[in-house]
N, C-alpha and C. Protein backbone atom coordinates (compact mmCIF):
# COMPACT_ATOMS: atom_id res chain seq x y z
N UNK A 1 1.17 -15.22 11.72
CA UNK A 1 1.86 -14.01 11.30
C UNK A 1 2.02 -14.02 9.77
N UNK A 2 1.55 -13.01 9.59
CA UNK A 2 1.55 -12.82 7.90
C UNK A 2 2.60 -12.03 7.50
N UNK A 3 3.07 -11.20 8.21
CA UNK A 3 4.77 -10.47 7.53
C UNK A 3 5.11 -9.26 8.92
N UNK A 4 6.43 -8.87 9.22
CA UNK A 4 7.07 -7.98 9.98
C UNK A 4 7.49 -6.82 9.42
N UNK A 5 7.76 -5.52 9.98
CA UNK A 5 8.39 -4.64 9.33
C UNK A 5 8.94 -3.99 10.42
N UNK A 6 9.35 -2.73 10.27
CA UNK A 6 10.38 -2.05 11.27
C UNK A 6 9.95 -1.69 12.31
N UNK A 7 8.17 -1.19 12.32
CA UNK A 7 7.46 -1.04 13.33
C UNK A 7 6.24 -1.83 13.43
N UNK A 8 5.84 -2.86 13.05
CA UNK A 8 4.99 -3.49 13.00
C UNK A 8 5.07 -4.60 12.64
N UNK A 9 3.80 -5.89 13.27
CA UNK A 9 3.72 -6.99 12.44
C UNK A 9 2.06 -7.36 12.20
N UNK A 10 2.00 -8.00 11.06
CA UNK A 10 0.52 -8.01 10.32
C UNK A 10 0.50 -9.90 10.80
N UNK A 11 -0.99 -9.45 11.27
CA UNK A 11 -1.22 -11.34 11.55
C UNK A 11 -2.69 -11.60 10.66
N UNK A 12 -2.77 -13.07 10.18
CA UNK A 12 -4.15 -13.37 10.02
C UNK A 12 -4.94 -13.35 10.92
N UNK A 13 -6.32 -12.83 10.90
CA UNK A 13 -7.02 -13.07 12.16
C UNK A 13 -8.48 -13.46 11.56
N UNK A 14 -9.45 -13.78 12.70
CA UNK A 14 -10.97 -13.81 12.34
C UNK A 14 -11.73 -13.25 13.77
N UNK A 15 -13.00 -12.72 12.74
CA UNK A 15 -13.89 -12.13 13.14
C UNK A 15 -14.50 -13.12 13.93
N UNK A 16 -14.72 -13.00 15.30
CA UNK A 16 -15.52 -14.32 15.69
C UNK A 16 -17.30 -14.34 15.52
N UNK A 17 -17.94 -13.24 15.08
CA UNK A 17 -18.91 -13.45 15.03
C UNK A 17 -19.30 -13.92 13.44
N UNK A 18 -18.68 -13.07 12.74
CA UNK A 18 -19.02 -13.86 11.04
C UNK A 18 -18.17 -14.55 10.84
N UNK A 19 -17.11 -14.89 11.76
CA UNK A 19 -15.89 -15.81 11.15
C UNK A 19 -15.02 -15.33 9.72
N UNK A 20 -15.21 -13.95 9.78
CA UNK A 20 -14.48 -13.79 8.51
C UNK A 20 -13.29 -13.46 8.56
N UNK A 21 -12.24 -13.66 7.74
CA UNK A 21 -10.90 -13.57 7.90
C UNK A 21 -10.94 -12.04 7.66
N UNK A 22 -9.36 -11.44 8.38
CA UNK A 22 -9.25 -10.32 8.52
C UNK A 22 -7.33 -10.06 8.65
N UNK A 23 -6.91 -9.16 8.33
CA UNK A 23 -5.60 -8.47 8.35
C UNK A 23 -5.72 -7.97 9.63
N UNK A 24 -4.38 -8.10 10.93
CA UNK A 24 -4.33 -6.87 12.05
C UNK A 24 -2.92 -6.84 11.83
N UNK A 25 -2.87 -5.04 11.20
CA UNK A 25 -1.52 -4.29 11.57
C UNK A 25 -1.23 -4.21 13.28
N UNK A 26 -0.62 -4.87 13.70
CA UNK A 26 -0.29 -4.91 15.37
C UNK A 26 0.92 -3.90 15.42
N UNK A 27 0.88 -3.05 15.92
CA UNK A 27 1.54 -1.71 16.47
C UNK A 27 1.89 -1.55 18.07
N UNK A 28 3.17 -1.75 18.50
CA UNK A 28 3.20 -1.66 20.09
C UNK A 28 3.29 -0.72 20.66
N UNK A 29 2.71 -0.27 21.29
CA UNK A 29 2.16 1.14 22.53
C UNK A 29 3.57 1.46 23.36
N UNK A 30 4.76 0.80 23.07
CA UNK A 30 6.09 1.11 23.75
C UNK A 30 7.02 1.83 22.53
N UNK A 31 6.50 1.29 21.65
CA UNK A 31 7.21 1.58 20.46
C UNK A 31 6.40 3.24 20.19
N UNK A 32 5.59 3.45 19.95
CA UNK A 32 4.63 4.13 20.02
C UNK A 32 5.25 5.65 20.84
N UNK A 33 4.92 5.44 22.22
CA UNK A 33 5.54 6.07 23.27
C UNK A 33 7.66 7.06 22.88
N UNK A 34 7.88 5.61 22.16
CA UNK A 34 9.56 5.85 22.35
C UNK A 34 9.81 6.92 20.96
N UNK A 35 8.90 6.91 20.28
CA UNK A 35 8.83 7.11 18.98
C UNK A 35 7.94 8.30 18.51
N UNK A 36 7.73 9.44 18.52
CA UNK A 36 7.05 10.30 18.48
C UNK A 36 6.99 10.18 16.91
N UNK A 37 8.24 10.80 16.24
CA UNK A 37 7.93 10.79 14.83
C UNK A 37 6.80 9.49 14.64
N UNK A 38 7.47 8.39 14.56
CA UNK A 38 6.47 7.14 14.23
C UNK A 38 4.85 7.62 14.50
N UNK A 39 4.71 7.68 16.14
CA UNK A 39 3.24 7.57 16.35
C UNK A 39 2.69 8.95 15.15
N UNK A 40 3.26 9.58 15.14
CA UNK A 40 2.48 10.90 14.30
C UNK A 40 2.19 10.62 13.11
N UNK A 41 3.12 9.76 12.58
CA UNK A 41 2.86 9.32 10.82
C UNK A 41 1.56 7.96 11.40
N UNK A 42 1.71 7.44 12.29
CA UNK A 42 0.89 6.27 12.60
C UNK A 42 -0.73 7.29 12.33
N UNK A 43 -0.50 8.01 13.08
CA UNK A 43 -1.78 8.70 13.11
C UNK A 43 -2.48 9.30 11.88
N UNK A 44 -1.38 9.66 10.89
CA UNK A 44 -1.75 10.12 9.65
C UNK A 44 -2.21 9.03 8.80
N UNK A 45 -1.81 7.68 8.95
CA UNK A 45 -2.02 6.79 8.20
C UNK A 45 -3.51 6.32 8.44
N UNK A 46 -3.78 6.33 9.80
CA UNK A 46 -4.92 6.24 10.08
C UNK A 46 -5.65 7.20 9.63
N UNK A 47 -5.67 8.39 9.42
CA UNK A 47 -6.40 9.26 9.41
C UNK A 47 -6.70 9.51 7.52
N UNK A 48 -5.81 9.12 7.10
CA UNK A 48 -6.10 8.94 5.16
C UNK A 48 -6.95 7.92 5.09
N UNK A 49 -6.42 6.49 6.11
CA UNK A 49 -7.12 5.35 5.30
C UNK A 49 -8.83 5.66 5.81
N UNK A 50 -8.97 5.80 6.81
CA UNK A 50 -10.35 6.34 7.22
C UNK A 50 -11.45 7.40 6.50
N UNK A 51 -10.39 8.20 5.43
CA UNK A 51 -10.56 9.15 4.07
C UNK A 51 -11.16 8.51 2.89
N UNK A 52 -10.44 7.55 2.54
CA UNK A 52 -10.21 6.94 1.33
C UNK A 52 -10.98 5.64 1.22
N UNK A 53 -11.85 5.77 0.31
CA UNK A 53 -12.64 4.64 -0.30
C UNK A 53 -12.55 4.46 -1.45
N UNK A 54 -11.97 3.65 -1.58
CA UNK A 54 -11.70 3.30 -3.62
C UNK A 54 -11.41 1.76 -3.93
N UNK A 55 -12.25 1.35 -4.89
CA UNK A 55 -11.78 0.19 -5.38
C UNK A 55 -10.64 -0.52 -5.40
N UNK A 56 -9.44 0.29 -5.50
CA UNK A 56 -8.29 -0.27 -5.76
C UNK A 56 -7.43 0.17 -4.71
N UNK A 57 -7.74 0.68 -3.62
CA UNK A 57 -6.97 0.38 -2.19
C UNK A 57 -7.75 -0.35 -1.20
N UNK A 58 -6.70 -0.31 -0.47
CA UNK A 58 -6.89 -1.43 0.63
C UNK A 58 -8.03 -0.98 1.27
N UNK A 59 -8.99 -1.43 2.31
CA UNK A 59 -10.18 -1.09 3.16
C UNK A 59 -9.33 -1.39 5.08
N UNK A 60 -9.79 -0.13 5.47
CA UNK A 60 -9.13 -0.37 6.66
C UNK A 60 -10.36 -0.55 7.78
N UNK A 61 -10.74 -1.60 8.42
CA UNK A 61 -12.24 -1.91 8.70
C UNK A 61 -12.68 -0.82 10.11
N UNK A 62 -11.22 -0.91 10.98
CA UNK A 62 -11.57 -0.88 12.40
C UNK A 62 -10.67 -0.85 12.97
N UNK A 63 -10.26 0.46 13.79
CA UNK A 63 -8.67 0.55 14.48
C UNK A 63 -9.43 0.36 16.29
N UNK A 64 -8.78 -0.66 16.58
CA UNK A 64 -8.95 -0.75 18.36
C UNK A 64 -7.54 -0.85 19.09
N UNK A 65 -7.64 -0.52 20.16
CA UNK A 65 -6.56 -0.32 21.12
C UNK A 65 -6.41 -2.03 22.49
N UNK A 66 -5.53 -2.20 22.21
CA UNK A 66 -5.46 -3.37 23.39
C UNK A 66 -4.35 -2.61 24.25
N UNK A 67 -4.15 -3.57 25.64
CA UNK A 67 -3.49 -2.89 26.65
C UNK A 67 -1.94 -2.59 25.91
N UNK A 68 -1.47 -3.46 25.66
CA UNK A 68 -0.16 -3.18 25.04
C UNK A 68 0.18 -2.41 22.81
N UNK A 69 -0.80 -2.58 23.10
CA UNK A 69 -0.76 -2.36 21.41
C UNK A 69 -2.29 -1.79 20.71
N UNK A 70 -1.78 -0.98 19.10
CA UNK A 70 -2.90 -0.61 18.40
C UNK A 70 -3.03 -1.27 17.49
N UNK A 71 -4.21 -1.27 17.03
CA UNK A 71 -4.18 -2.64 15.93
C UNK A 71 -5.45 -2.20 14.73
N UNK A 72 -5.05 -2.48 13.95
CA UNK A 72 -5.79 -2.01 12.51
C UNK A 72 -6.11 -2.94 11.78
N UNK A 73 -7.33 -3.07 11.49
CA UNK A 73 -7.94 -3.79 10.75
C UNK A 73 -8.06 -3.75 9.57
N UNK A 74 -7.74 -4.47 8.64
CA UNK A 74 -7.96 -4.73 7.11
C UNK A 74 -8.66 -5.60 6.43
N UNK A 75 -9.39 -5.65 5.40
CA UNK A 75 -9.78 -6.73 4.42
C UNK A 75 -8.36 -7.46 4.11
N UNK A 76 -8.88 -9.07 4.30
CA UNK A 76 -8.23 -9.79 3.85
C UNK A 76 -7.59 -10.02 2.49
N UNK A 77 -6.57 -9.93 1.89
CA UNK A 77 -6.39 -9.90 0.35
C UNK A 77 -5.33 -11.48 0.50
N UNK A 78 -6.31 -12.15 -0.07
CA UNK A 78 -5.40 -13.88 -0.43
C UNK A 78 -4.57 -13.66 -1.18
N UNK A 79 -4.52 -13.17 -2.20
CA UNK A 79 -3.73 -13.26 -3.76
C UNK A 79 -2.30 -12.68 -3.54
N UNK A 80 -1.82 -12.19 -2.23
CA UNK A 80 -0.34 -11.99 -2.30
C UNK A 80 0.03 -10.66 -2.75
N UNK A 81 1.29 -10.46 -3.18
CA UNK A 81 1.89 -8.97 -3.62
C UNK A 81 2.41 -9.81 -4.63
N UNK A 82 2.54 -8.51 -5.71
CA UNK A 82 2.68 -8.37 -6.93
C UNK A 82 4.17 -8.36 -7.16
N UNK A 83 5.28 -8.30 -6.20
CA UNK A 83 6.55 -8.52 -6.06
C UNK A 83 6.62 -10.12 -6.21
N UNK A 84 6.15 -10.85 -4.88
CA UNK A 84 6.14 -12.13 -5.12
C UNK A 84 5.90 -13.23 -6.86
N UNK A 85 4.75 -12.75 -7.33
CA UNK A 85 4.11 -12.71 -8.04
C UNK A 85 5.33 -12.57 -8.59
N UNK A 86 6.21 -11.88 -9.47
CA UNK A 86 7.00 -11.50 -10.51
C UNK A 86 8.01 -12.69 -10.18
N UNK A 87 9.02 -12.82 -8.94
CA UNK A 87 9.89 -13.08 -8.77
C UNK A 87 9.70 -14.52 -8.78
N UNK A 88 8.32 -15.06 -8.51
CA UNK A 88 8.36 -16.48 -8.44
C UNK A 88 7.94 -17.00 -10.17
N UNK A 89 7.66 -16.35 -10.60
CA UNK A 89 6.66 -17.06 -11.97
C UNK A 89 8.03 -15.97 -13.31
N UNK A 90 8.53 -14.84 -13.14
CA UNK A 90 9.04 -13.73 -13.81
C UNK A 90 8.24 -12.94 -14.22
N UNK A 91 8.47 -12.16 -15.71
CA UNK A 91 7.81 -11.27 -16.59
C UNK A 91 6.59 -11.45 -16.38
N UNK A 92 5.66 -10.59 -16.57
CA UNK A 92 4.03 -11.01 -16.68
C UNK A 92 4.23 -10.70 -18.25
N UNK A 93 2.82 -11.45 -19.00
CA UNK A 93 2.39 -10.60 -20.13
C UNK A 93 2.48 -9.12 -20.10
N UNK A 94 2.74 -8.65 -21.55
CA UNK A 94 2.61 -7.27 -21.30
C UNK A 94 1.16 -6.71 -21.01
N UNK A 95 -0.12 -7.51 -21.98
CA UNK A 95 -1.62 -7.54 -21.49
C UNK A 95 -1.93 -7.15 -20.82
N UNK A 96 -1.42 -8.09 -19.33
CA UNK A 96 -1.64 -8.35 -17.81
C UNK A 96 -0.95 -6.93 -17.20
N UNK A 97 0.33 -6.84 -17.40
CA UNK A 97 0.61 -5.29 -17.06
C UNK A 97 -0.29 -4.47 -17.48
N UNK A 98 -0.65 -4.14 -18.57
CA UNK A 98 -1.38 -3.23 -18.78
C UNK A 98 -2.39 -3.12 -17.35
N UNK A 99 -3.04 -4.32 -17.90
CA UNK A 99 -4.62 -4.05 -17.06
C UNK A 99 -4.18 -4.31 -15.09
N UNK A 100 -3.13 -4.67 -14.72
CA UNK A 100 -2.33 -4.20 -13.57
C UNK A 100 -2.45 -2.50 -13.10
N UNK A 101 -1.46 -2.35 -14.06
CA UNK A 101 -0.68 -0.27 -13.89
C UNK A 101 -1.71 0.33 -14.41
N UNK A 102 -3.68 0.03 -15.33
CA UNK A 102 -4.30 0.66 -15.03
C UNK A 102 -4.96 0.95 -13.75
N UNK A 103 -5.52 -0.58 -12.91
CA UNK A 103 -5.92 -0.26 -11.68
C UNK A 103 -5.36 0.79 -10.51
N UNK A 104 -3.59 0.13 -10.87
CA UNK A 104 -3.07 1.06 -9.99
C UNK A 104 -3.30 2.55 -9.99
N UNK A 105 -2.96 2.78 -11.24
CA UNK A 105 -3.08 4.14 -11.51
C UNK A 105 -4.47 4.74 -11.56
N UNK A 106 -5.84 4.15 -11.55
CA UNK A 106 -7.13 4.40 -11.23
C UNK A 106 -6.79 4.72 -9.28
N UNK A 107 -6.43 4.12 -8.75
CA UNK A 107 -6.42 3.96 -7.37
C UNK A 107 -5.63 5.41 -7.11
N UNK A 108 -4.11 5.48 -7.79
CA UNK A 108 -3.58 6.47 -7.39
C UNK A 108 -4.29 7.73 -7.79
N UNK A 109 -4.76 7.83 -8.75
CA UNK A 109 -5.70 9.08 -9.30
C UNK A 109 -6.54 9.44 -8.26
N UNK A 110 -7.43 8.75 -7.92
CA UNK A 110 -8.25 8.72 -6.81
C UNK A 110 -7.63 9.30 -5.55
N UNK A 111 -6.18 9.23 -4.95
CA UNK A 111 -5.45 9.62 -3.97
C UNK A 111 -5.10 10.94 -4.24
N UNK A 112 -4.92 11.26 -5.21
CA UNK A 112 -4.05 12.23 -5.75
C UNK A 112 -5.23 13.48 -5.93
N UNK A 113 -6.71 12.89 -6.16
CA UNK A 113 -7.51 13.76 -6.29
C UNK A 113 -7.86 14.36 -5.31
N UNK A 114 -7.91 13.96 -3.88
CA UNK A 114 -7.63 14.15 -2.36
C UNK A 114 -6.39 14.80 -1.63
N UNK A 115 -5.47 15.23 -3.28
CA UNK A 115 -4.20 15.70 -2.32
C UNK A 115 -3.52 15.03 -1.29
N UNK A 116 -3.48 13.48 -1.96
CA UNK A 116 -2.32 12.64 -1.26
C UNK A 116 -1.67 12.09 -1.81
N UNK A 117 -0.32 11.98 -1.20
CA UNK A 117 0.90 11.13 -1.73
C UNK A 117 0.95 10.20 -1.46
N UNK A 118 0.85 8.67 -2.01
CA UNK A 118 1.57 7.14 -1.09
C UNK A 118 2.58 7.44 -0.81
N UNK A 119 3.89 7.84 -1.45
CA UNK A 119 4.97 8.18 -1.63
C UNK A 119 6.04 6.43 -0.79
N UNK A 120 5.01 5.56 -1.49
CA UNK A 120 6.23 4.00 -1.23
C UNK A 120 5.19 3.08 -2.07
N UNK A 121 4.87 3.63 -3.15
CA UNK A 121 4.49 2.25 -3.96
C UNK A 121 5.43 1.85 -4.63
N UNK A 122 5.30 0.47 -4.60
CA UNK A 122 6.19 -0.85 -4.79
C UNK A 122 5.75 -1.69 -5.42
N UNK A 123 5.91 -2.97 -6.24
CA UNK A 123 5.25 -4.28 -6.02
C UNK A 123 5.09 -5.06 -4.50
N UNK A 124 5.77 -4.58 -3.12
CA UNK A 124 5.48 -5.18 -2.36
C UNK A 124 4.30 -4.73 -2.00
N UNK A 125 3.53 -3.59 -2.39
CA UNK A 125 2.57 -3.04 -1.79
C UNK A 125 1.49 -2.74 -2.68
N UNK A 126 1.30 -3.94 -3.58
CA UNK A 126 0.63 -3.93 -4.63
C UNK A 126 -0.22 -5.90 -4.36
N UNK A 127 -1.44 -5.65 -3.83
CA UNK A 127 -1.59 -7.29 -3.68
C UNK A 127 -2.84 -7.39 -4.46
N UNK A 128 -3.09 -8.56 -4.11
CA UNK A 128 -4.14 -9.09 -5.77
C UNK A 128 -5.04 -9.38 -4.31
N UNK A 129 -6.99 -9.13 -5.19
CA UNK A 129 -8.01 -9.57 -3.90
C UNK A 129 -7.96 -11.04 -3.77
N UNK A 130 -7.67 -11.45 -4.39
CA UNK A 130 -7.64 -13.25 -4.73
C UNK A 130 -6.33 -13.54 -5.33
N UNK A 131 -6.12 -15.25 -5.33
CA UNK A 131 -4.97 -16.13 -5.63
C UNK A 131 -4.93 -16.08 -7.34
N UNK A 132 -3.94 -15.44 -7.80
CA UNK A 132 -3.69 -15.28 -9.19
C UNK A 132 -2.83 -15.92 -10.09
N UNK A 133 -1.94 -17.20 -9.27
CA UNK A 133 -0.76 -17.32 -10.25
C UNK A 133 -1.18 -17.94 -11.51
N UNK A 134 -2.32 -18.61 -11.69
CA UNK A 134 -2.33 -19.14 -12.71
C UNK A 134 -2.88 -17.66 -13.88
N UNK A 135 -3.69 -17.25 -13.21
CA UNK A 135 -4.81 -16.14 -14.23
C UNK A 135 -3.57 -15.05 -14.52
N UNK A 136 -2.52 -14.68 -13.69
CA UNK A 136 -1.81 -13.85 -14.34
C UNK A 136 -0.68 -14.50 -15.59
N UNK A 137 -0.45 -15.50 -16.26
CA UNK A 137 0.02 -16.17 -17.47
C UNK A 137 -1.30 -16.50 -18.56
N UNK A 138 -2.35 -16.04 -18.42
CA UNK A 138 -3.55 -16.59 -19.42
C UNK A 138 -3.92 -15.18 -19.85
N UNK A 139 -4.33 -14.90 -20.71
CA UNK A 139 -4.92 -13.78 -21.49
C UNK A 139 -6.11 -13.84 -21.05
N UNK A 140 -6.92 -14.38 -20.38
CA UNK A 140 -8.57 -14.48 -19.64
C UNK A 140 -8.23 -13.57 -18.58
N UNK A 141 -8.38 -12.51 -17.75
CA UNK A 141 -8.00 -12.25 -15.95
C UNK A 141 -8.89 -11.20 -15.47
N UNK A 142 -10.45 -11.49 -16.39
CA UNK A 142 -11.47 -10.72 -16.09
C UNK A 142 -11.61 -10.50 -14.74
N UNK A 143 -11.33 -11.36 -13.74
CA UNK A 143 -11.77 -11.04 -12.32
C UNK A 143 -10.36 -10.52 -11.47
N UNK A 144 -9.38 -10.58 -12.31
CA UNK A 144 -8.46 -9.85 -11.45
C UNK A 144 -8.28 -8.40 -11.06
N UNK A 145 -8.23 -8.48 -9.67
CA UNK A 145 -7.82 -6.63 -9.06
C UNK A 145 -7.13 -6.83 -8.37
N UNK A 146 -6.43 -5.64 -8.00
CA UNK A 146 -5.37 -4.84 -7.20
C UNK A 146 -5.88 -4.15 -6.03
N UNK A 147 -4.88 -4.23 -4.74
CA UNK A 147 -5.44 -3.43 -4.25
C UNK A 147 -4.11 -2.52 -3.56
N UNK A 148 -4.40 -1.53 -3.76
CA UNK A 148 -2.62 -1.06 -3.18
C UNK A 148 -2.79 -0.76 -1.71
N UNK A 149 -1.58 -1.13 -0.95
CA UNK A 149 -1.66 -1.58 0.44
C UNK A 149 -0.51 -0.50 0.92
N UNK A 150 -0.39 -0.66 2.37
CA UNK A 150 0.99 0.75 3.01
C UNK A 150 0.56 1.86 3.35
N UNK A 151 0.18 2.50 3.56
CA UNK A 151 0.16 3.52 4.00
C UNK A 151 0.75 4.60 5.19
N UNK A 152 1.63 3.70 5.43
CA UNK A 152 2.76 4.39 6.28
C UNK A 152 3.21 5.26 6.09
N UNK A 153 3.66 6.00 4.89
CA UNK A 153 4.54 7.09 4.48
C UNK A 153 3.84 7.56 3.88
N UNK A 154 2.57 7.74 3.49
CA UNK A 154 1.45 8.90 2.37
C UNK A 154 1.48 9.72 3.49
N UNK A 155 0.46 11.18 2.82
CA UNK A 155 0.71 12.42 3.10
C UNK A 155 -0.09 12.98 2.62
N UNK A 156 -0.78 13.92 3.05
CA UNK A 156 -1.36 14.71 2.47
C UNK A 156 -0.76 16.54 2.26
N UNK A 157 -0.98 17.17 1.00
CA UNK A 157 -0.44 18.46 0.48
C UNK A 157 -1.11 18.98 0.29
N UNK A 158 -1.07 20.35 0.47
CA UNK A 158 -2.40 21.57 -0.03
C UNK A 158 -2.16 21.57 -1.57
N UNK A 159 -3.01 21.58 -2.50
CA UNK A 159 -2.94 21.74 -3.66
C UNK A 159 -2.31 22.10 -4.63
N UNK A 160 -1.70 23.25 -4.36
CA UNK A 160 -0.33 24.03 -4.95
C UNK A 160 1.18 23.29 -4.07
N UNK A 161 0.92 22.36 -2.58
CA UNK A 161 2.06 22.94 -1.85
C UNK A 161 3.29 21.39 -2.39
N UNK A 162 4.50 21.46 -1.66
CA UNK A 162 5.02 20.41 -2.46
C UNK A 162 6.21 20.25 -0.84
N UNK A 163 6.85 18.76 -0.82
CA UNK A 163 7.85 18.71 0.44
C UNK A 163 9.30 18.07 -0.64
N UNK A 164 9.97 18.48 0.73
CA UNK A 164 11.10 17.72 0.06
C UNK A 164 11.45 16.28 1.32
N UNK A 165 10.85 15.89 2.36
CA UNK A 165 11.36 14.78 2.70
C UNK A 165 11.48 13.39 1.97
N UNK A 166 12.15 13.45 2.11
CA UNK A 166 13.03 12.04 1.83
C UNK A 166 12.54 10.35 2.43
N UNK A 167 11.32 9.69 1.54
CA UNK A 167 11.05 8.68 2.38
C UNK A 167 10.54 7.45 1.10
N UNK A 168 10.52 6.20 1.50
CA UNK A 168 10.22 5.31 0.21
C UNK A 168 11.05 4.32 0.10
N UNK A 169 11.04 4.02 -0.80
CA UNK A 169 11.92 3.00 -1.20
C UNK A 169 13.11 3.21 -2.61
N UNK A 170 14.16 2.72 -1.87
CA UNK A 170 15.10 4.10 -3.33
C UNK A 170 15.14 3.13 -4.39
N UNK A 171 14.57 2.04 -5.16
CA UNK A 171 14.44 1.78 -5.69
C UNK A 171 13.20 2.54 -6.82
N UNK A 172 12.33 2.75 -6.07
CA UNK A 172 11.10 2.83 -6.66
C UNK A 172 10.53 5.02 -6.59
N UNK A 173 11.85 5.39 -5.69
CA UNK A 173 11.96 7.07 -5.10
C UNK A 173 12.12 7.75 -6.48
N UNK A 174 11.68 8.67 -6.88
CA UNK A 174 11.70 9.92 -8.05
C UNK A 174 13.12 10.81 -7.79
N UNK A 175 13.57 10.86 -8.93
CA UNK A 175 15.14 11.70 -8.43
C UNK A 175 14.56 12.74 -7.47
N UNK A 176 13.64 13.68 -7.68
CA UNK A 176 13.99 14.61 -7.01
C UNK A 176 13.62 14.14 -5.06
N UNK A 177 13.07 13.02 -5.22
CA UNK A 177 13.26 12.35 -3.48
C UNK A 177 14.45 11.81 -3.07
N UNK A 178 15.21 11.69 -3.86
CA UNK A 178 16.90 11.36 -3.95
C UNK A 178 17.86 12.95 -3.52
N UNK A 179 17.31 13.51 -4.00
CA UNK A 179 17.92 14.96 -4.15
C UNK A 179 17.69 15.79 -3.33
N UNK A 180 16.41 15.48 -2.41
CA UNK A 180 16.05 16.55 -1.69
C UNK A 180 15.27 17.60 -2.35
N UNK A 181 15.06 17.40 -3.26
CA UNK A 181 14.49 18.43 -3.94
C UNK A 181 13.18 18.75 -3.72
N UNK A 182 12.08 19.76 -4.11
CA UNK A 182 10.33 19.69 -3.20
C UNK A 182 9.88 19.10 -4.26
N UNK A 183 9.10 17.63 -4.12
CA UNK A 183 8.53 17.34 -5.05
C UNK A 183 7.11 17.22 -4.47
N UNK A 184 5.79 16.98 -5.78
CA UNK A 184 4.42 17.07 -5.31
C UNK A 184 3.89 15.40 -5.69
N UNK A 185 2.83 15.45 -6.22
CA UNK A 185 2.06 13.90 -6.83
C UNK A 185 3.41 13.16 -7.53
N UNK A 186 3.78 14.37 -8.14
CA UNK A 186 4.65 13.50 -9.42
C UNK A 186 5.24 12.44 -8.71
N UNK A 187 5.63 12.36 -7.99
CA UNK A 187 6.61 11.09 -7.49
C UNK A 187 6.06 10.13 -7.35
N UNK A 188 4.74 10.11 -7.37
CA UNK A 188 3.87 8.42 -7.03
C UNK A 188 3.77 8.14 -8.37
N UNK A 189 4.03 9.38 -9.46
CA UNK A 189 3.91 8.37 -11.05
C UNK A 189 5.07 7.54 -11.60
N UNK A 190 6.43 8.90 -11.37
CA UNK A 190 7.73 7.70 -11.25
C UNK A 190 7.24 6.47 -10.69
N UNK A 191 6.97 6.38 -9.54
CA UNK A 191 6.92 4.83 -9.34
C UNK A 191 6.09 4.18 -9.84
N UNK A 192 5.32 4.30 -10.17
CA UNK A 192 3.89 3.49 -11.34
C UNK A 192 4.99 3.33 -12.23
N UNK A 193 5.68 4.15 -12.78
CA UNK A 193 6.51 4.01 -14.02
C UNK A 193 7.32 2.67 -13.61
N UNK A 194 8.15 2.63 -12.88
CA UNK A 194 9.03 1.81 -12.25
C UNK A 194 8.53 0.79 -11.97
N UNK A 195 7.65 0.13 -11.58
CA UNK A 195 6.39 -0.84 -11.34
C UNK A 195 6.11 -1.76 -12.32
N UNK A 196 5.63 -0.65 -13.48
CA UNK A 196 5.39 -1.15 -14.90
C UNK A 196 7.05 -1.74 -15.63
N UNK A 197 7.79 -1.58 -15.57
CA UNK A 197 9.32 -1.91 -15.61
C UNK A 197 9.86 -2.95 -14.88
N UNK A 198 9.01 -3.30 -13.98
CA UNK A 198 9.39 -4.39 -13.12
C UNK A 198 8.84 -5.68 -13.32
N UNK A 199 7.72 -5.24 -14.11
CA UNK A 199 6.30 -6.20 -14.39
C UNK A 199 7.19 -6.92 -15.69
């Protein structure tokens, strides 16, 4: 088991024919059932990541169904979240931020050009493709990337259109997701902003 959350838990797994390591979001079919809102955003999440091909998000390989549960497949990312990363080592270079909150923000551009919201980026949902602690303190970190992970709470908006629900993390939420207010993209830049502030 690689981490839990309110509706889910993510395990390491492998591919048995190439043996390659793999992420499964494990999702339970009771939970599912009890939970309408849930399964519907479940379905949306599926239905973006299956959208979205970009360097700097996550790759979602292969969603299959077992008797009790749905389960989603991911590329493996060793290198951890970018939360960890801060809290165990502190500050990064400012450098290293930089070339961080560009990827991100290459990735989010890319979402945003599709008329979608993450609307819960974090450093927890910010992981490196590989093991970084040393390369993020060195001014060398040519091979470092990002890949932003979650997709639980993105969304997609018609071009002009804008919501006001209320979802995220209120740390990292844009006043007007505090407020209720209709907000559009803008709110995934507050949090890039907030990100970069954390770094």
């Amino acid at each position: 088991m690689l981490g839990k959350g309110a509706f889910s838990v993510v395990y390491e797994a492998y591919k048995t024919k190439k043996f390659k390591r793999v992420a499964v979001k494990s999702i339970s079919k009771s939970l599912l059932i009890s939970n309408k809102s849930f399964a519907t955003s479940m379905l949306r999440e599926i239905e973006i990541l299956r959208c979205v091909q970009h360097t700097y998000l996550i790759k979602m390989e292969k969603v299959y169904e077992a008797e009790d549960s749905v389960n989603l497949l991911f590329e493996y990312l060793s290198g951890g979240d970018l939360r960890i990363k801060v809290l165990t080592k502190g500050t990064i270079a400012e450098e290293t931020a930089l070339k961080i909150v560009i990827q991100i923000m290459q990735g989010v551009s890319f979402l945003h050009s599709h008329n979608i919201l993450h609307r819960d980026l974090k450093p927890a949902n910010i992981f490196f493709l590989y093991f970084y602690f040393i390369l993020l303190y060195r001014k060398d970190q040519k091979g470092m990337r990002i890949k932003i992970a979650d997709f639980g709470m993105a969304t997609q908006i018609d071009e002009n259109g804008a919501i006001s629900l209320t979802c995220g993390s209120p740390g990292y939420m844009a006043p007007e997701m505090l407020k209720r207010i209709p907000y559009n993209i803008k709110v995934d830049i507050y949090s890039c902003g907030i990100i970069l502030y954390f770094m």
